[in-house]
N, C-alpha and C. Protein backbone atom coordinates (compact mmCIF):
# COMPACT_ATOMS: atom_id res chain seq x y z
N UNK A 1 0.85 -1.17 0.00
CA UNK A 1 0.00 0.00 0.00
C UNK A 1 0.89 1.23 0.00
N UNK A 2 0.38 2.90 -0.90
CA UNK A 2 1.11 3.62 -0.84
C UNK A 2 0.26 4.43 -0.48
N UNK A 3 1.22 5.76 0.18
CA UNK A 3 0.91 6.94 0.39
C UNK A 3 -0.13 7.37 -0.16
N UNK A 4 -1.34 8.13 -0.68
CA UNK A 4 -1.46 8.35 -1.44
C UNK A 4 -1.25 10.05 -1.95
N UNK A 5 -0.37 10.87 -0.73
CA UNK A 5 0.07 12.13 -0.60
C UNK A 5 1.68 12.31 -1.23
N UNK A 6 2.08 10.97 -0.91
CA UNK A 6 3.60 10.48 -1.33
C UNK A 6 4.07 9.51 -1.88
N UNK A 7 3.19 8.95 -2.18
CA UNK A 7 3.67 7.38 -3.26
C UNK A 7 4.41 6.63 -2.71
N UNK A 8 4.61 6.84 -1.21
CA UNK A 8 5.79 6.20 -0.38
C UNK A 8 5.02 5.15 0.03
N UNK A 9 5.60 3.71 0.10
CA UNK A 9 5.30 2.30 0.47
C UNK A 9 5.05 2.68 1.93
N UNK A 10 3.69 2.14 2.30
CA UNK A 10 3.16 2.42 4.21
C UNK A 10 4.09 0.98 4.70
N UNK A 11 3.51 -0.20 3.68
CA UNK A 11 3.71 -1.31 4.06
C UNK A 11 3.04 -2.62 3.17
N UNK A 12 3.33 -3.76 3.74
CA UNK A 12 3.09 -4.76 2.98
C UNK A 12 1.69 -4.97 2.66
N UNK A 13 1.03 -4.68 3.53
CA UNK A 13 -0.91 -4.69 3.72
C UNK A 13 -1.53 -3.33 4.60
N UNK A 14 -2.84 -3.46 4.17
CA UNK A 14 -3.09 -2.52 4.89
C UNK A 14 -3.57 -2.51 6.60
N UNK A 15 -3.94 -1.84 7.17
CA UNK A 15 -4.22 -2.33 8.63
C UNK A 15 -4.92 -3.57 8.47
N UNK A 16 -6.18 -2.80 7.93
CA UNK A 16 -7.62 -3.64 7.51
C UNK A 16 -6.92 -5.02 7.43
N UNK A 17 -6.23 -5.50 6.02
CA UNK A 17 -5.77 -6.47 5.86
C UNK A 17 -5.27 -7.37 7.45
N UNK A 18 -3.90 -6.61 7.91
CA UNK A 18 -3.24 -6.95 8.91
C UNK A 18 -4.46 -7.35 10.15
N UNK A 19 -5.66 -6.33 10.57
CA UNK A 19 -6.29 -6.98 11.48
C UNK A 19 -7.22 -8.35 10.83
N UNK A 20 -7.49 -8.57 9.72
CA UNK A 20 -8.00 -9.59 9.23
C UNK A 20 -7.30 -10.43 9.76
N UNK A 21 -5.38 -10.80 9.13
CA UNK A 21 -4.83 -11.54 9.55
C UNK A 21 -4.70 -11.76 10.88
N UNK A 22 -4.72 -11.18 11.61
CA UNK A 22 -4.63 -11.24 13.01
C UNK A 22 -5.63 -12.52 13.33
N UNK A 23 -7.11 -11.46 13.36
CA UNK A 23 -8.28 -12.30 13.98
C UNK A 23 -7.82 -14.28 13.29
N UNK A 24 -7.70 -13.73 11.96
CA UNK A 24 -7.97 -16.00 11.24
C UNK A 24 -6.73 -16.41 12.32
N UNK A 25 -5.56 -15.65 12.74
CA UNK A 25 -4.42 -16.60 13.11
C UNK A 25 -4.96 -16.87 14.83
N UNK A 26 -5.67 -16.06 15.21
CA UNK A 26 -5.79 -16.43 16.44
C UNK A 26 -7.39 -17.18 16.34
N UNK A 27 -7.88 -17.75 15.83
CA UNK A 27 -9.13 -17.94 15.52
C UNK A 27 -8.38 -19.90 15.51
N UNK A 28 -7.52 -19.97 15.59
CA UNK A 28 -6.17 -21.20 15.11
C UNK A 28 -6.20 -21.27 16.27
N UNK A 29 -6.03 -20.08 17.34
CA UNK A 29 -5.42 -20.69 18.93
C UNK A 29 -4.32 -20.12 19.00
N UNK A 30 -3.48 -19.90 18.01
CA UNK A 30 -2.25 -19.62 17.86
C UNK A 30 -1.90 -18.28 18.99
N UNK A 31 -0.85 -17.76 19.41
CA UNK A 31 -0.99 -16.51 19.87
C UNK A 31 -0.56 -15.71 19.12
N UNK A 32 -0.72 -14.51 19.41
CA UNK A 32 -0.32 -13.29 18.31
C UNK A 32 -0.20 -12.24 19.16
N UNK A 33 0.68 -11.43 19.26
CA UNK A 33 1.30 -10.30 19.47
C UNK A 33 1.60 -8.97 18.61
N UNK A 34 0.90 -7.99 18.70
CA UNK A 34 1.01 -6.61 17.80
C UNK A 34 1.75 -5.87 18.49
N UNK A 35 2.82 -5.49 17.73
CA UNK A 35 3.73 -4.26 18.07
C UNK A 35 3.78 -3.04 17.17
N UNK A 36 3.01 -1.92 17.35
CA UNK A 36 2.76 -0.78 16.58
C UNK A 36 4.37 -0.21 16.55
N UNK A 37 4.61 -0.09 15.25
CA UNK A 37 5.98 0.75 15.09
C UNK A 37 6.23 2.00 14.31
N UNK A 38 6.68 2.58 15.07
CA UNK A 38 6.72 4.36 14.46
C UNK A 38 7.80 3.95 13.26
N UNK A 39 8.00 3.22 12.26
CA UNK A 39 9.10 3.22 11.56
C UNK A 39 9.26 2.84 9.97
N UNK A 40 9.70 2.71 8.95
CA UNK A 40 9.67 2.90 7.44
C UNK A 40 9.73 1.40 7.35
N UNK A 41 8.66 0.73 6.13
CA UNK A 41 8.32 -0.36 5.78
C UNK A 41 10.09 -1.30 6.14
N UNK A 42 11.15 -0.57 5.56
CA UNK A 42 12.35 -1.40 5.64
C UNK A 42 13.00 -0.81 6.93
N UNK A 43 12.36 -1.35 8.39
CA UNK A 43 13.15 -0.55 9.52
C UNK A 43 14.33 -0.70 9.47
N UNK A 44 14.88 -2.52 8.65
CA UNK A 44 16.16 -2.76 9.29
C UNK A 44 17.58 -2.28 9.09
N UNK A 45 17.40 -1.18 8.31
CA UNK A 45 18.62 -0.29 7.66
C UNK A 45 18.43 0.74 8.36
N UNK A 46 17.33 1.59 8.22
CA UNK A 46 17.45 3.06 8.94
C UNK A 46 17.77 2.96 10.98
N UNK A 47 16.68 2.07 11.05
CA UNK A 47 16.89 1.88 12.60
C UNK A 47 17.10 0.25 13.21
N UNK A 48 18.39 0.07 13.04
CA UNK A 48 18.81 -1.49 12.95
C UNK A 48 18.99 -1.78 14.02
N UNK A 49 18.92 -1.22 15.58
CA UNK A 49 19.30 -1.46 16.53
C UNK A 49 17.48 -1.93 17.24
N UNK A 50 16.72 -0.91 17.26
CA UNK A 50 15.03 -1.15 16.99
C UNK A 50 14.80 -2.63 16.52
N UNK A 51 15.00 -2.61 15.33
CA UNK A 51 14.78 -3.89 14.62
C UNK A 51 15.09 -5.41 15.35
N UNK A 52 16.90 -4.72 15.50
CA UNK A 52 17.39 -6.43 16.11
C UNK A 52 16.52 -6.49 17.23
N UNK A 53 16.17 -4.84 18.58
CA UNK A 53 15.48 -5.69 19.16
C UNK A 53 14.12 -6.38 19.56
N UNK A 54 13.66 -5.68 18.49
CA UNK A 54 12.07 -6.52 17.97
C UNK A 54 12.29 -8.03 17.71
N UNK A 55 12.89 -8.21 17.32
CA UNK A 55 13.56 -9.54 16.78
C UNK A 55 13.83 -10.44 17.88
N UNK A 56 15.02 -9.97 18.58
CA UNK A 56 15.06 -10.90 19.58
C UNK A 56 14.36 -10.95 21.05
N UNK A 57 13.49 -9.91 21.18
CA UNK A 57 12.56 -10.05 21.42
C UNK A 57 11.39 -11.18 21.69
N UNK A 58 11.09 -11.30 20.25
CA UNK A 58 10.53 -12.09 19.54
C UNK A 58 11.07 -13.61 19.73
N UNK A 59 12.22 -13.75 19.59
CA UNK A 59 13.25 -14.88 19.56
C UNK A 59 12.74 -15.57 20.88
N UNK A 60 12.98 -14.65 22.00
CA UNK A 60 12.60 -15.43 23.43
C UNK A 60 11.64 -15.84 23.41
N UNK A 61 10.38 -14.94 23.08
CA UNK A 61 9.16 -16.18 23.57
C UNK A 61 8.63 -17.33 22.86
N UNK A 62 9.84 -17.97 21.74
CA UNK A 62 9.60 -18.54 21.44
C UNK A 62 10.22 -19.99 22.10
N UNK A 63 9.72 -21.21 22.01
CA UNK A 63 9.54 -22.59 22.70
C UNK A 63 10.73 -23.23 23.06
C-alpha cells in the first residue's frame, strides 16, 4: 500500500488487511502479538538497533 500524498510504500498490507490476519491466526489458537511501530516499511537499515530488538525479542518467547 502507498501513500497516497507520497507514493511512499506504508507497508506490505493494509491495517484492515493486517487486522484480518490477526483475527484468522488467532481464531487457530495460535498466539499473536502486535507491536505498533513508528518506523519505514524497511526498519532494518534506517533503525537497525530497533529492529534487532524486535527480533530478539521475539526470539525469546519462542519454545
Amino acid at each position: 500500500m502507498t501513500d497516497p500524498d507520497t507514493g511512499q510504500l506504508m507497508g506490505a498490507m493494509t491495517d484492515l488487511q493486517a487486522a484480518q490476519a490477526r483475527r484468522l491466526l488467532e481464531s487457530t489458537g495460535q498466539p499473536v502479538t502486535f507491536a505498533p511501530l513508528d518506523a519505514p516499511h524497511t526498519m532494518h537499515e534506517p533503525m537497525a538497533q530497533q529492529y534487532v530488538d524486535m527480533i530478539t525479542g521475539w526470539i525469546k518467547t519462542l519454545p
